[in-house]
Protein backbone atom coordinates (compact mmCIF):
# COMPACT_ATOMS: atom_id res chain seq x y z
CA UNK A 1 104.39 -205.96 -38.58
CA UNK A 2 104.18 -202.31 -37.21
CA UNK A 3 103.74 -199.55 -39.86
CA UNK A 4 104.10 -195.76 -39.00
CA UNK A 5 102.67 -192.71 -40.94
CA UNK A 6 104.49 -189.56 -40.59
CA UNK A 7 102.54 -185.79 -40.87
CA UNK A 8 105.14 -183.05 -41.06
CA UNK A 9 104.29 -179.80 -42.83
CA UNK A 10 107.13 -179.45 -45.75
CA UNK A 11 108.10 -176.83 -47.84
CA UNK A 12 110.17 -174.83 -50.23
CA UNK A 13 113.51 -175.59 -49.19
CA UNK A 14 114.34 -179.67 -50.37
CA UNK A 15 117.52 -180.07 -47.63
CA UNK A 16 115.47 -179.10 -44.67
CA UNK A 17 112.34 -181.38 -45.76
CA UNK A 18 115.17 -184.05 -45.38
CA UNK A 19 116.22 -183.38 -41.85
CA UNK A 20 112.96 -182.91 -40.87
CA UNK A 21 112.04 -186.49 -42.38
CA UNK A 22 115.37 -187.82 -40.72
CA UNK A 23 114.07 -186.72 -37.20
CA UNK A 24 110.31 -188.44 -37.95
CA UNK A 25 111.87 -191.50 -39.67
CA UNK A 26 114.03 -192.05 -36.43
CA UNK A 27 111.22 -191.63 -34.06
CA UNK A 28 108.79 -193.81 -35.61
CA UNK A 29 111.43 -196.39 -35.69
CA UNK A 30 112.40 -196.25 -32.21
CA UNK A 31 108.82 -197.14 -31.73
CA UNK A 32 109.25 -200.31 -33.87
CA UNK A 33 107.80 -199.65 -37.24
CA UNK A 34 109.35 -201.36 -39.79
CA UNK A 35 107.92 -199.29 -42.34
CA UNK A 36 107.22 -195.70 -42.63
CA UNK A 37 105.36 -193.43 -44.74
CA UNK A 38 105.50 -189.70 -45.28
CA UNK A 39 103.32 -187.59 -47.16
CA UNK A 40 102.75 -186.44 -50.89
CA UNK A 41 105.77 -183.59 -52.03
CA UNK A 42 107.45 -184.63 -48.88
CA UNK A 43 110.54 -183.37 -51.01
CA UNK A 44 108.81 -179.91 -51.85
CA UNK A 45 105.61 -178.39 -51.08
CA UNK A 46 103.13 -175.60 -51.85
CA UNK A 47 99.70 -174.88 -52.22
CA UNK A 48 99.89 -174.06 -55.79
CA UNK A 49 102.33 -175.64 -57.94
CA UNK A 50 104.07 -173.82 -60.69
CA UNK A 51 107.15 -173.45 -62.60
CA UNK A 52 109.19 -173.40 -58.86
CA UNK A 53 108.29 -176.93 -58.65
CA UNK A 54 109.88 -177.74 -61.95
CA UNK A 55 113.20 -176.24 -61.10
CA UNK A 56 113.17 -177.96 -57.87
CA UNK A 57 112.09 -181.58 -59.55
CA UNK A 58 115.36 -184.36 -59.59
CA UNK A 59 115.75 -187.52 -61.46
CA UNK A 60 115.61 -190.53 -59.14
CA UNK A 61 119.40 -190.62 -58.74
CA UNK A 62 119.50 -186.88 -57.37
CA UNK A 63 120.49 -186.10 -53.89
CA UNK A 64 116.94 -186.04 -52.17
CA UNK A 65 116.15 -189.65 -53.40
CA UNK A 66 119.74 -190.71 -52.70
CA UNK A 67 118.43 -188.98 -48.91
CA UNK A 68 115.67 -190.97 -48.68
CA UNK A 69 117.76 -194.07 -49.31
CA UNK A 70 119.84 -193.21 -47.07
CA UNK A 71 117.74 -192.47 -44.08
CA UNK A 72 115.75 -196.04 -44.84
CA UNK A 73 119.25 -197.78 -44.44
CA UNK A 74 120.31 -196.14 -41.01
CA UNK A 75 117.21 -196.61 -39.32
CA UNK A 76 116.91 -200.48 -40.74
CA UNK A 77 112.89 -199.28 -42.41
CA UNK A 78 111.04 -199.43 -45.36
CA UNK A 79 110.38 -195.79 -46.14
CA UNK A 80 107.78 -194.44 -48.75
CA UNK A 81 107.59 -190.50 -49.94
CA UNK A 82 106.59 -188.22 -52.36
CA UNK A 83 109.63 -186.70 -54.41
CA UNK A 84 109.13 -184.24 -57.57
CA UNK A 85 111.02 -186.06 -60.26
CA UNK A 86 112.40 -184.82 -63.81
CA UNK A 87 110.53 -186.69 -66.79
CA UNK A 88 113.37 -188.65 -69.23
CA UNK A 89 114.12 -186.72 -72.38
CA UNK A 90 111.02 -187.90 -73.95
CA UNK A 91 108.53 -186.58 -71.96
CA UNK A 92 107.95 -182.68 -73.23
CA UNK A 93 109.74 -179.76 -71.13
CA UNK A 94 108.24 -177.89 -68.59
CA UNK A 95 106.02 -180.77 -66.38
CA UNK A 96 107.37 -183.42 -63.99
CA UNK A 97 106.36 -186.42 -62.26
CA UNK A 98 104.17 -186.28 -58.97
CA UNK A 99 106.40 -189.71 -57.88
CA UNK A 100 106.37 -191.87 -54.56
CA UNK A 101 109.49 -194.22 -53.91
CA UNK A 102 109.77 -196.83 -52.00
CA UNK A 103 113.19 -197.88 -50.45
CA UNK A 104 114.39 -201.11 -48.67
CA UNK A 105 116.64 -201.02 -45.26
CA UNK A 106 119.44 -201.76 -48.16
CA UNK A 107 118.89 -198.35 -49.91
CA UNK A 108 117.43 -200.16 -53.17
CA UNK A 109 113.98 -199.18 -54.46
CA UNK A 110 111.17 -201.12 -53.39
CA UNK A 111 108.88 -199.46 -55.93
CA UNK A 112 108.47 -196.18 -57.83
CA UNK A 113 104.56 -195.11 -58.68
CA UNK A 114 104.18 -191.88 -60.94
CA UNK A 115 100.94 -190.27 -60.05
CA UNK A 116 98.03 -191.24 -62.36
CA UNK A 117 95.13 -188.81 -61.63
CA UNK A 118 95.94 -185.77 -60.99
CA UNK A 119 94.67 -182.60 -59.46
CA UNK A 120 92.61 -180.79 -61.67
CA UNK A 121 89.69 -179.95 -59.34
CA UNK A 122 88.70 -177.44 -56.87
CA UNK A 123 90.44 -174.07 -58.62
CA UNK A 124 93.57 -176.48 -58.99
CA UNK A 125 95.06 -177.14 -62.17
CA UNK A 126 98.27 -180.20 -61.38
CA UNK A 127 98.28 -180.94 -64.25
CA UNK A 128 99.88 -177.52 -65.99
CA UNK A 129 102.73 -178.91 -64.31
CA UNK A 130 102.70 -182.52 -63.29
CA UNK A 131 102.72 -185.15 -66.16
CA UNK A 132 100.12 -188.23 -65.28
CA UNK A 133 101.95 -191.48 -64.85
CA UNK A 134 101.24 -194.41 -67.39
CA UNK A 135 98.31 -196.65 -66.80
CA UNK A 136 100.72 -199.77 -66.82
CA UNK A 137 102.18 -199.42 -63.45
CA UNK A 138 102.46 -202.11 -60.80
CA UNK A 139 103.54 -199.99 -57.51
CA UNK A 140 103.27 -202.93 -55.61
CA UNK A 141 106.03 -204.62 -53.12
CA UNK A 142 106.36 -206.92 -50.28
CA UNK A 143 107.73 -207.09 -46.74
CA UNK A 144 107.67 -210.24 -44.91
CA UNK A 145 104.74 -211.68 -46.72
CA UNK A 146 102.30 -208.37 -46.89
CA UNK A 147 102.17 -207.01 -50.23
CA UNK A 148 101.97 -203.28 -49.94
CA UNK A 149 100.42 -200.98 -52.89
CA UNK A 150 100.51 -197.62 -53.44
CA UNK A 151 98.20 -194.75 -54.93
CA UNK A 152 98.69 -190.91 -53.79
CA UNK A 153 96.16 -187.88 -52.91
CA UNK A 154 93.28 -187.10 -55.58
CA UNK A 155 93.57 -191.01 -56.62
CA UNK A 156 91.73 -191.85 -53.47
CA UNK A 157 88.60 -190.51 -55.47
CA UNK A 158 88.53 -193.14 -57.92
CA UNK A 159 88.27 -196.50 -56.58
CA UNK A 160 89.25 -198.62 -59.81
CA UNK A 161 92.91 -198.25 -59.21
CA UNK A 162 92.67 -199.00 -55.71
CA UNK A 163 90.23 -201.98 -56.54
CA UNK A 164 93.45 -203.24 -59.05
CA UNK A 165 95.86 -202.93 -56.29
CA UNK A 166 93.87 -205.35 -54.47
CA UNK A 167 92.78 -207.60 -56.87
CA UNK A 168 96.86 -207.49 -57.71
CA UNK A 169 97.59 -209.11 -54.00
CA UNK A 170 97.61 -206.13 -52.01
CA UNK A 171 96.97 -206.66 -48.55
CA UNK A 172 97.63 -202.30 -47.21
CA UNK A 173 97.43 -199.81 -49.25
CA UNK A 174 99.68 -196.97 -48.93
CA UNK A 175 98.12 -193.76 -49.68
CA UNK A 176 100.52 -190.28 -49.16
CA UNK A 177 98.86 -187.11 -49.97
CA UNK A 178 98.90 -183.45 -49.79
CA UNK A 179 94.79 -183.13 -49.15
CA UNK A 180 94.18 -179.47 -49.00
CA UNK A 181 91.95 -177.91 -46.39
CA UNK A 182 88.50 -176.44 -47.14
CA UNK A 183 85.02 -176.77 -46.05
CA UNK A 184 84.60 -180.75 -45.65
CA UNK A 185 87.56 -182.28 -47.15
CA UNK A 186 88.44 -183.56 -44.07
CA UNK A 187 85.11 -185.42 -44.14
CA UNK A 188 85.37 -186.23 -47.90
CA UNK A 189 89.03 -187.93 -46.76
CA UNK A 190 88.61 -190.11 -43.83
CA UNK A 191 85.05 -190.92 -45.70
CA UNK A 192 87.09 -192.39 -48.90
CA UNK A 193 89.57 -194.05 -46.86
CA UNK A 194 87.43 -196.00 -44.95
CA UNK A 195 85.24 -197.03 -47.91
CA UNK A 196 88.71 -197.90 -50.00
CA UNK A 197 89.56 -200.28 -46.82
CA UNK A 198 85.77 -201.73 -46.47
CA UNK A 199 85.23 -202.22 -50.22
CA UNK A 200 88.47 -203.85 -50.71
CA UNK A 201 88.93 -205.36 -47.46
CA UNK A 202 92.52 -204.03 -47.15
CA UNK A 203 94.36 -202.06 -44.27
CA UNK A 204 94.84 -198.40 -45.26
CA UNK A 205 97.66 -195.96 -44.47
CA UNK A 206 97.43 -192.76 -45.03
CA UNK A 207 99.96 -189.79 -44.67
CA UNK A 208 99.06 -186.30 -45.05
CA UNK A 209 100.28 -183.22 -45.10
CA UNK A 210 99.86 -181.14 -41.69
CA UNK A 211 98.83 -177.70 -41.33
CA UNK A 212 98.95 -175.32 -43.20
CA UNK A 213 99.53 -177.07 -46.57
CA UNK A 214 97.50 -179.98 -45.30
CA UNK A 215 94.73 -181.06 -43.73
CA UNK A 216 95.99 -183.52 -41.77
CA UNK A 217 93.96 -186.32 -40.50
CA UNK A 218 96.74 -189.01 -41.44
CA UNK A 219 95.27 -192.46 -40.45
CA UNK A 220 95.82 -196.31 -40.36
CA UNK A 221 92.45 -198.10 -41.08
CA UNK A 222 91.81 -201.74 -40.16
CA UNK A 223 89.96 -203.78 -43.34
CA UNK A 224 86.74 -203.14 -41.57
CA UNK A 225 87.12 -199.99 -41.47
CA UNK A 226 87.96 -198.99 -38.08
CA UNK A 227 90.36 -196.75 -37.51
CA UNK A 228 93.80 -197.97 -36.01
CA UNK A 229 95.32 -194.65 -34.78
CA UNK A 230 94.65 -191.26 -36.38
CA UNK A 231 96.48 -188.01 -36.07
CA UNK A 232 94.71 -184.11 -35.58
CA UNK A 233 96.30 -181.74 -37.96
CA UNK A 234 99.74 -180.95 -36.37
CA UNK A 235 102.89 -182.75 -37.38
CA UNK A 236 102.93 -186.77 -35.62
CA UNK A 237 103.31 -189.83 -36.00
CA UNK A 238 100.29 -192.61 -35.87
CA UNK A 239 101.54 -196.44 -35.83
CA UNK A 240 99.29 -199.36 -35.71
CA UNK A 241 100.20 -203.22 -36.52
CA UNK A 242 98.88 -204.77 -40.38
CA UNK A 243 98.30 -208.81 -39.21
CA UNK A 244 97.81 -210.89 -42.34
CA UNK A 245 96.04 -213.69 -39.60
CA UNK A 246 93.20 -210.46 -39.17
CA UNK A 247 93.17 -210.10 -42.32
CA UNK A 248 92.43 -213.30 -43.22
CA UNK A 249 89.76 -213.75 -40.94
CA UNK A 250 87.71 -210.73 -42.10
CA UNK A 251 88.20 -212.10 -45.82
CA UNK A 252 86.79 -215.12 -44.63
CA UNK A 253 83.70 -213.12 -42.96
CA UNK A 254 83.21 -211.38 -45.85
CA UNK A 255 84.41 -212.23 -48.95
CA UNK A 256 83.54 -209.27 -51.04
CA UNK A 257 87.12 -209.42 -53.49
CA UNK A 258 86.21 -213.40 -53.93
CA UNK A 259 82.16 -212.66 -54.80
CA UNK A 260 82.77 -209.50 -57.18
CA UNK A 261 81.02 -209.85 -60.86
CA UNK A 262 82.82 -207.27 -62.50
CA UNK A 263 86.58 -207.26 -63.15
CA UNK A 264 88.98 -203.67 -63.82
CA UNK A 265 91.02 -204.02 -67.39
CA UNK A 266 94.48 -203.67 -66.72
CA UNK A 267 94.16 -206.50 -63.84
């Protein structure tokens, strides 16, 4: 099946990040993807988060989700992006969830994952307002056979999750992000996501944030580790085809999930 990943460069205002979606969604499904990814705070975006992002932050059944539900059922696609949600009335006040959702051509949820490792590097602090997401999660879901799972931005850096995503049945992993710029991230990114797809040998897709929020570089990487089709850092759209029959043969080739020694708890 064909799979797009959509850079656009969203920001403050949650309506226009919608239409602007809208118009990628429809364009990457006129060129036959069947599913479609858009980046990390697709819903809302700046460089530094703070209590603006709380008062923009929904529940799942607010109108930007409800959006995104929406758009998946006119265009007939899978559609995966990052929304800011409100915590339930147990979580404490003043953080929110860093969430992706996942939504079916019948505007149902595919999958929800709630960020796990959050941003607390490089002079950035997510987590004074972003609440991690619980260890437990299985942000896993299928189309047609290929089992998609999903992980966002600064969990690229730690390869356990990603390793229990494919030890789970994952065959692509779906990584949006918000990666910002600075001397060598770029690097850093397309270095991790090519060692996430070699290590586990699992396609990865990857939608970032353009310019300026973003560094761009969104990319869909084979399980070798080639690269399938790769974007600068202006808005696009990159598609590329995940074949389980490829797949399969480089598993085969190398077997690397099949001869591991060490497991991850929580598998």
């Amino acid at each position: 099946m064909d799979i797009a990943v959509v850079q656009f460069a969203p920001g403050t205002d949650t309506v226009a990040n919608l239409t602007a979606l809208r118009a990628e969604v429809r364009t990457a499904a006129e060129l036959g993807a069947e599913l479609v990814i858009a980046p990390e705070y697709s819903m809302y975006s700046v460089l530094r988060l703070d209590e603006r992002a709380v008062a923009a932050a929904e529940p799942l059944t607010g109108p930007f989700v409800n959006g995104l539900r929406g758009i998946a059922a006119e265009f007939g696609v899978h559609l995966v992006a990052g929304v800011l949600e409100t915590p339930g009335s147990d979580q404490p006040a003043g953080r929110i969830y860093n969430t992706l959702v996942a939504t079916t051509p019948d505007a149902e949820f595919a999958a929800v994952y709630r960020k796990v490792h959050l941003y607390d590097a490089f002079s950035s602090r997510e987590s004074d307002v972003i609440l991690p997401g619980p260890l437990d999660q299985t942000p896993t879901f299928s189309i047609n056979g290929i089992v998609f799972g999903m992980q966002t931005c600064f969990d690229l850096r730690f390869p356990e999750g990603i390793r229990r995503i494919a030890a789970a049945g994952a065959h692509t992993l779906i990584l949006p992000a918000q990666w910002i710029p600075g001397p060598g991230k770029v690097d850093q990114w397309t270095t991790l996501l090519r060692a996430r797809a070699i290590e586990n040998t699992i396609y990865v897709a990857a939608a970032d944030q353009a310019a300026p929020r973003g560094s761009g570089a969104s990319m869909i990487i084979a399980p070798t580790g080639a690269v399938l089709a790769e974007l600068g850092d202006q808005p696009g759209i990159a598609t590329a085809r995940v074949d389980l029959e490829d797949l399969t043969q480089v598993r085969t080739t190398n077997p690397s999930l099949a001869l591991r020694r060490f497991t991850i708890r929580g598998e």
